[in-house]
C-alpha atoms as a PDB file:
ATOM      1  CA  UNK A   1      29.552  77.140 -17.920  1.00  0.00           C
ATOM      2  CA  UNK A   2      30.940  77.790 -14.942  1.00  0.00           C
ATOM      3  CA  UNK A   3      28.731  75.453 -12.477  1.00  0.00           C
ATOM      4  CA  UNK A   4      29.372  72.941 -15.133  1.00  0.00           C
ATOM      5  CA  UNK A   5      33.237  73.564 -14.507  1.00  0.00           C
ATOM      6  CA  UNK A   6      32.993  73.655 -10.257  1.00  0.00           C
ATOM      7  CA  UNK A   7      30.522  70.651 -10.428  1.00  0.00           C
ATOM      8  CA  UNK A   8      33.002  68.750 -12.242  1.00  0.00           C
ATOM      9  CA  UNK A   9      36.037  70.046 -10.198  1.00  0.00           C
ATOM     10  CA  UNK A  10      34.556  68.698  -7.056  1.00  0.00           C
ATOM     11  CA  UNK A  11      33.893  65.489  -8.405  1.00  0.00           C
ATOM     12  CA  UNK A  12      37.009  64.838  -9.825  1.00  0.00           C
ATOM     13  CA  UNK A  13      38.558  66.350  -6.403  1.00  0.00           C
ATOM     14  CA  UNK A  14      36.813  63.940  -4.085  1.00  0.00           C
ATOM     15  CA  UNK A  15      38.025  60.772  -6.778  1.00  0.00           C
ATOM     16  CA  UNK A  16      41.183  62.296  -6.194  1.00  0.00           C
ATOM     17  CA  UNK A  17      41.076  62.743  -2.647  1.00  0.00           C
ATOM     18  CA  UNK A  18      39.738  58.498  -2.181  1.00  0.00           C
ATOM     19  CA  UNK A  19      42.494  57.741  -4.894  1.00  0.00           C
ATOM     20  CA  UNK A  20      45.424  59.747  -2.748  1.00  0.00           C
ATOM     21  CA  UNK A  21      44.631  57.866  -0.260  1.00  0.00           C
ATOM     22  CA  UNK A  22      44.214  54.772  -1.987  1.00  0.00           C
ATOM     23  CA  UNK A  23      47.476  54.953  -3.068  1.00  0.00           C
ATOM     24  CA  UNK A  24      49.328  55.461   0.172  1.00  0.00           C
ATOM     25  CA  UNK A  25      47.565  53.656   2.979  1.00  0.00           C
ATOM     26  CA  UNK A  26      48.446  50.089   1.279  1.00  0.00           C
ATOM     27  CA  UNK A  27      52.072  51.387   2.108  1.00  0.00           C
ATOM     28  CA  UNK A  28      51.853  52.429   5.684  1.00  0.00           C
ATOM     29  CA  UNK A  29      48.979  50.362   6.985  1.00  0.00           C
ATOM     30  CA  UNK A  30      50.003  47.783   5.105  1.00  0.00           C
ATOM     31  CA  UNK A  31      47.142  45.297   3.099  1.00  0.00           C
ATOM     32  CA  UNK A  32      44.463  42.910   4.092  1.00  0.00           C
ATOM     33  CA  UNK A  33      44.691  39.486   4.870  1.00  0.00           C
ATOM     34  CA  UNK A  34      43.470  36.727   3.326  1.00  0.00           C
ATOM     35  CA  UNK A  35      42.120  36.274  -0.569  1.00  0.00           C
ATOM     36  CA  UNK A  36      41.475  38.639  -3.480  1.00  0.00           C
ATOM     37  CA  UNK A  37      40.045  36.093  -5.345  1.00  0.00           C
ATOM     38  CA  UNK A  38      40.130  32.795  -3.957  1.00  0.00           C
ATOM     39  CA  UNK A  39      38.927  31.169  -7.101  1.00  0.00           C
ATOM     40  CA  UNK A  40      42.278  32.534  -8.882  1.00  0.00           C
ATOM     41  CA  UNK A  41      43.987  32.163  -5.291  1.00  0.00           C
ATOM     42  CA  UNK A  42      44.970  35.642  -5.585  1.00  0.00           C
ATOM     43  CA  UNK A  43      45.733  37.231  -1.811  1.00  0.00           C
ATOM     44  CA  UNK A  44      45.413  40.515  -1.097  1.00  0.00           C
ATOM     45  CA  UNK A  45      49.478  40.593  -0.667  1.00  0.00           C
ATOM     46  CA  UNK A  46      49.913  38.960  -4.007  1.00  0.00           C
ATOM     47  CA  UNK A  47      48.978  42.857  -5.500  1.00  0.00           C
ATOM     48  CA  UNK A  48      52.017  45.090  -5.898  1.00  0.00           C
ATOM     49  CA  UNK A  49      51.528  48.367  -4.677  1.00  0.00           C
ATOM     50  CA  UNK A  50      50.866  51.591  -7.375  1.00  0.00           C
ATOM     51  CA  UNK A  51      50.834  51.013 -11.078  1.00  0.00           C
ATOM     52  CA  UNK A  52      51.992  47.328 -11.302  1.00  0.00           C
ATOM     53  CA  UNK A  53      48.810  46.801  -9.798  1.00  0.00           C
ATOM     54  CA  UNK A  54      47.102  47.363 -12.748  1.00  0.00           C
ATOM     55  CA  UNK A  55      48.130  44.508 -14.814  1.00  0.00           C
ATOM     56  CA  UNK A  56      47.889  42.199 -11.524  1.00  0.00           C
ATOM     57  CA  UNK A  57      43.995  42.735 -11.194  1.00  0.00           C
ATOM     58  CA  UNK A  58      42.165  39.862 -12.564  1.00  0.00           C
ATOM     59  CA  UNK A  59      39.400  39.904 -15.171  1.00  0.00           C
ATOM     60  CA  UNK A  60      36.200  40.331 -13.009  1.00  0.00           C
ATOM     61  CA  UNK A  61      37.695  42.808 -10.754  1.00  0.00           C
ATOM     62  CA  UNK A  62      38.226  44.822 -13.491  1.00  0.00           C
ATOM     63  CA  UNK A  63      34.496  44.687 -14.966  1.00  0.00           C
ATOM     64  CA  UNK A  64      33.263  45.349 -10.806  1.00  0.00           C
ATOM     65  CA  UNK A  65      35.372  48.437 -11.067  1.00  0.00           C
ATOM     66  CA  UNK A  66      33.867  49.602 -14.491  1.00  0.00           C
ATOM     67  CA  UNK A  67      30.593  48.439 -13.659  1.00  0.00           C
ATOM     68  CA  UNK A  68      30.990  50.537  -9.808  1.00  0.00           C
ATOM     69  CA  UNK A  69      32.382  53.524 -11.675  1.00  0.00           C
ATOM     70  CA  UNK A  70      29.100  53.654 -13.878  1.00  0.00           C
ATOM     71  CA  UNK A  71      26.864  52.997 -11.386  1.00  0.00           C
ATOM     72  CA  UNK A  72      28.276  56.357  -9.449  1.00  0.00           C
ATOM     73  CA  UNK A  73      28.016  58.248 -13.077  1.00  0.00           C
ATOM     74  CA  UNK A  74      24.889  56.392 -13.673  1.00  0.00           C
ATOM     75  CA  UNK A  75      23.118  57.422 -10.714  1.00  0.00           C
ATOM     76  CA  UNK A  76      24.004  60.963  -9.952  1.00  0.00           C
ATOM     77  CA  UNK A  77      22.503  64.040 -11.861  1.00  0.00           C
ATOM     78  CA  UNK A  78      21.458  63.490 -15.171  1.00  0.00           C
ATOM     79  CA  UNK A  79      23.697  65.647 -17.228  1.00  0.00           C
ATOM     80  CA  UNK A  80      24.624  65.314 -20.555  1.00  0.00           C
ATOM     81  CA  UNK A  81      28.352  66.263 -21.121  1.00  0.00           C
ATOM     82  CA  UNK A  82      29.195  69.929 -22.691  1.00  0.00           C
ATOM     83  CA  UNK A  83      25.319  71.006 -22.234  1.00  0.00           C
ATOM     84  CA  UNK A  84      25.594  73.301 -19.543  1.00  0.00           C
ATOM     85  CA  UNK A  85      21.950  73.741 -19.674  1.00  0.00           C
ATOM     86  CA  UNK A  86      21.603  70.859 -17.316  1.00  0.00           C
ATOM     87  CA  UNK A  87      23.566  72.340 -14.374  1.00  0.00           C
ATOM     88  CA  UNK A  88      20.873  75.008 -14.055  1.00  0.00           C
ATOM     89  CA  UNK A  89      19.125  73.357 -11.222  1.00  0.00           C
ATOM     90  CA  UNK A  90      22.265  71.381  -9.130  1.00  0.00           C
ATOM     91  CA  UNK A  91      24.032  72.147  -6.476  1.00  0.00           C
ATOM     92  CA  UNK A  92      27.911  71.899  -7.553  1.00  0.00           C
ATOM     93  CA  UNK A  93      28.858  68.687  -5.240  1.00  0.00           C
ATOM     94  CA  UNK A  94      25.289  67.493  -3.968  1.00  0.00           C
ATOM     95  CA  UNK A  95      24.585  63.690  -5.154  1.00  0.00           C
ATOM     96  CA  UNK A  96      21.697  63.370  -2.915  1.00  0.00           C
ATOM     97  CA  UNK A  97      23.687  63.276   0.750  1.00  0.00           C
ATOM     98  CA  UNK A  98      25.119  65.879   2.657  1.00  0.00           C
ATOM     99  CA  UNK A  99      28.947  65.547   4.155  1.00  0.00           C
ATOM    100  CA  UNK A 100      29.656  68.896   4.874  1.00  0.00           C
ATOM    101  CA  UNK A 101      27.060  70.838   6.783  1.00  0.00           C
ATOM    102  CA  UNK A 102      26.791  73.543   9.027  1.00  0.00           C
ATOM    103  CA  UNK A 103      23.618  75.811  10.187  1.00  0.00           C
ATOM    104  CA  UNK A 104      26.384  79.145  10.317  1.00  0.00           C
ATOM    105  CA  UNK A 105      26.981  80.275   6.973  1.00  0.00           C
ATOM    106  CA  UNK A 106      30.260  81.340   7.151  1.00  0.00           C
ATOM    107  CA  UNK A 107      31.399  77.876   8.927  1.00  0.00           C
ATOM    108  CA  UNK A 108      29.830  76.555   5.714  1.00  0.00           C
ATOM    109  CA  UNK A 109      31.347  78.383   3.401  1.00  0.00           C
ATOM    110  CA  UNK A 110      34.750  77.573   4.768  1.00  0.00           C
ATOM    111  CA  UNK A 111      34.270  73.837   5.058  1.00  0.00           C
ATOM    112  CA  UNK A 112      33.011  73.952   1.102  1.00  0.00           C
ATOM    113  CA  UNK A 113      36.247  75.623   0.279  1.00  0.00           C
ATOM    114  CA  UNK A 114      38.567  73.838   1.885  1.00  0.00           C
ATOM    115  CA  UNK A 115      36.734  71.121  -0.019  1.00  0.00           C
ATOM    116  CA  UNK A 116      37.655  72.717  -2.940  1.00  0.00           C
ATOM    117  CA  UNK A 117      41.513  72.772  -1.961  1.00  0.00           C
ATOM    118  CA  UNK A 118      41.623  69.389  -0.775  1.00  0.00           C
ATOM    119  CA  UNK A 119      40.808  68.702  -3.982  1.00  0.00           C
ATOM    120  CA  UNK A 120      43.151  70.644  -6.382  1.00  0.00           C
ATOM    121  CA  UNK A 121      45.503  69.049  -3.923  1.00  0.00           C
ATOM    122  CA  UNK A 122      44.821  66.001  -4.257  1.00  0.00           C
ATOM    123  CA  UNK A 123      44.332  66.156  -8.093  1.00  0.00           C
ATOM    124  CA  UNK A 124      48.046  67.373  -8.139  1.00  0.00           C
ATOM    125  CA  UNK A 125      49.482  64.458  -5.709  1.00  0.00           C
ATOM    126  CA  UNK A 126      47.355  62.166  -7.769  1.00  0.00           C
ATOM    127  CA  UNK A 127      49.095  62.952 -10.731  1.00  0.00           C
ATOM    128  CA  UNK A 128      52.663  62.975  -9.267  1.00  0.00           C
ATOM    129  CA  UNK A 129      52.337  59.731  -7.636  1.00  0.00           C
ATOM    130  CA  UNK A 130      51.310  57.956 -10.755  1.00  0.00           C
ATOM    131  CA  UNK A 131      54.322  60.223 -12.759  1.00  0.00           C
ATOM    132  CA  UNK A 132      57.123  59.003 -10.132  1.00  0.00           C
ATOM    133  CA  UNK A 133      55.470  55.314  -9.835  1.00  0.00           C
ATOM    134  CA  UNK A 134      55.997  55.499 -13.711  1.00  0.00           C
ATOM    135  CA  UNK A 135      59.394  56.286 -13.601  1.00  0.00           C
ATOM    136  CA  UNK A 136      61.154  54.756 -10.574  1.00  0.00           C
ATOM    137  CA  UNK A 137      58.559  52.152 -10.169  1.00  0.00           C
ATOM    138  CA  UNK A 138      57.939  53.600  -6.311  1.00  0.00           C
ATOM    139  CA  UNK A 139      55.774  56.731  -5.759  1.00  0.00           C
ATOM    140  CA  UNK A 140      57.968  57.529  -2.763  1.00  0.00           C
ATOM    141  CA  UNK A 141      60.865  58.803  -4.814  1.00  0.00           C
ATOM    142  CA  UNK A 142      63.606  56.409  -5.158  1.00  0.00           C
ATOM    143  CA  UNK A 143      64.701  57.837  -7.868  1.00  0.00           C
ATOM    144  CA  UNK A 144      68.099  55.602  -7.615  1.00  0.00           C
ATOM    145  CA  UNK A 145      66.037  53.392  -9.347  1.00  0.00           C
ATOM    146  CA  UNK A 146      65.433  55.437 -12.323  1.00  0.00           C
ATOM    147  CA  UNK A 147      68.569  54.441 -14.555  1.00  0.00           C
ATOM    148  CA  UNK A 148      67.129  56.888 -17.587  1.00  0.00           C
ATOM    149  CA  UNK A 149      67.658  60.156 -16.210  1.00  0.00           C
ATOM    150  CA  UNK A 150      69.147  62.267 -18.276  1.00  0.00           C
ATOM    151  CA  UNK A 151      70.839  64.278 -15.141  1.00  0.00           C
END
């Protein structure tokens, strides 16, 4: 039960972690140039940054993001959800490739928890970005912009 629980805390960590990021570079590195979808003539700059994003993507982007996402659930360990028998034989966090690696054990054991922090992190910033981007429209707190608040 509790490999179950750290295998899926580091996956959801390192989604976290590429979504954090995700979310901010677009707004200090600004976007790409040139076309999203030049059938649609969509450009890259066309795509509001955070949530509003969401009902900006076209049709097909959305089913290459569904069909990525199973792909990655597709193709790691075969695991069926609350059956924790599965996890016997996995590493919590290996999906075939090795990021973090270290021949001293104690180096190791360090970079693999400061995975794990990273993570929670991110997890949390994750999930305050999208709650302030829900209510100012701007994950970077401009809250002047939230008219509702009850303060």
């Amino acid at each position: 039960s509790f490999k179950r629980r750290r295998c899926v805390e580091l996956k959801h960590g390192r989604i976290c972690m590429l979504a954090t990021m995700g979310y901010i570079t677009p707004e200090v590195a600004g976007k790409f140039p040139g076309y999203l979808s030049p059938s649609v003539g969509m450009k890259f700059s066309d795509i509001p940054n955070g949530l509003a994003a969401v009902s900006k993507i076209p049709s097909l982007g959305w089913a290459q993001i569904v069909a990525y996402a199973g792909y990655c659930e597709l193709s790691g360990p075969s695991t069926r959800a609350a059956n924790t028998s599965d996890y016997a034989n996995i590493a919590p966090g290996d999906y075939g490739f090795k990021v973090l690696t270290s021949s001293d054990p104690a180096a190791l054991t360090k970079k693999l928890n400061a995975e794990i922090a990273n993570g929670r992190l991110a997890m949390m910033a994750t999930m305050g970005m999208f709650f302030q981007d829900g209510l100012t429209g701007s994950a970077w707190g401009d809250w002047a912009l939230y008219t509702a608040s009850p303060l």
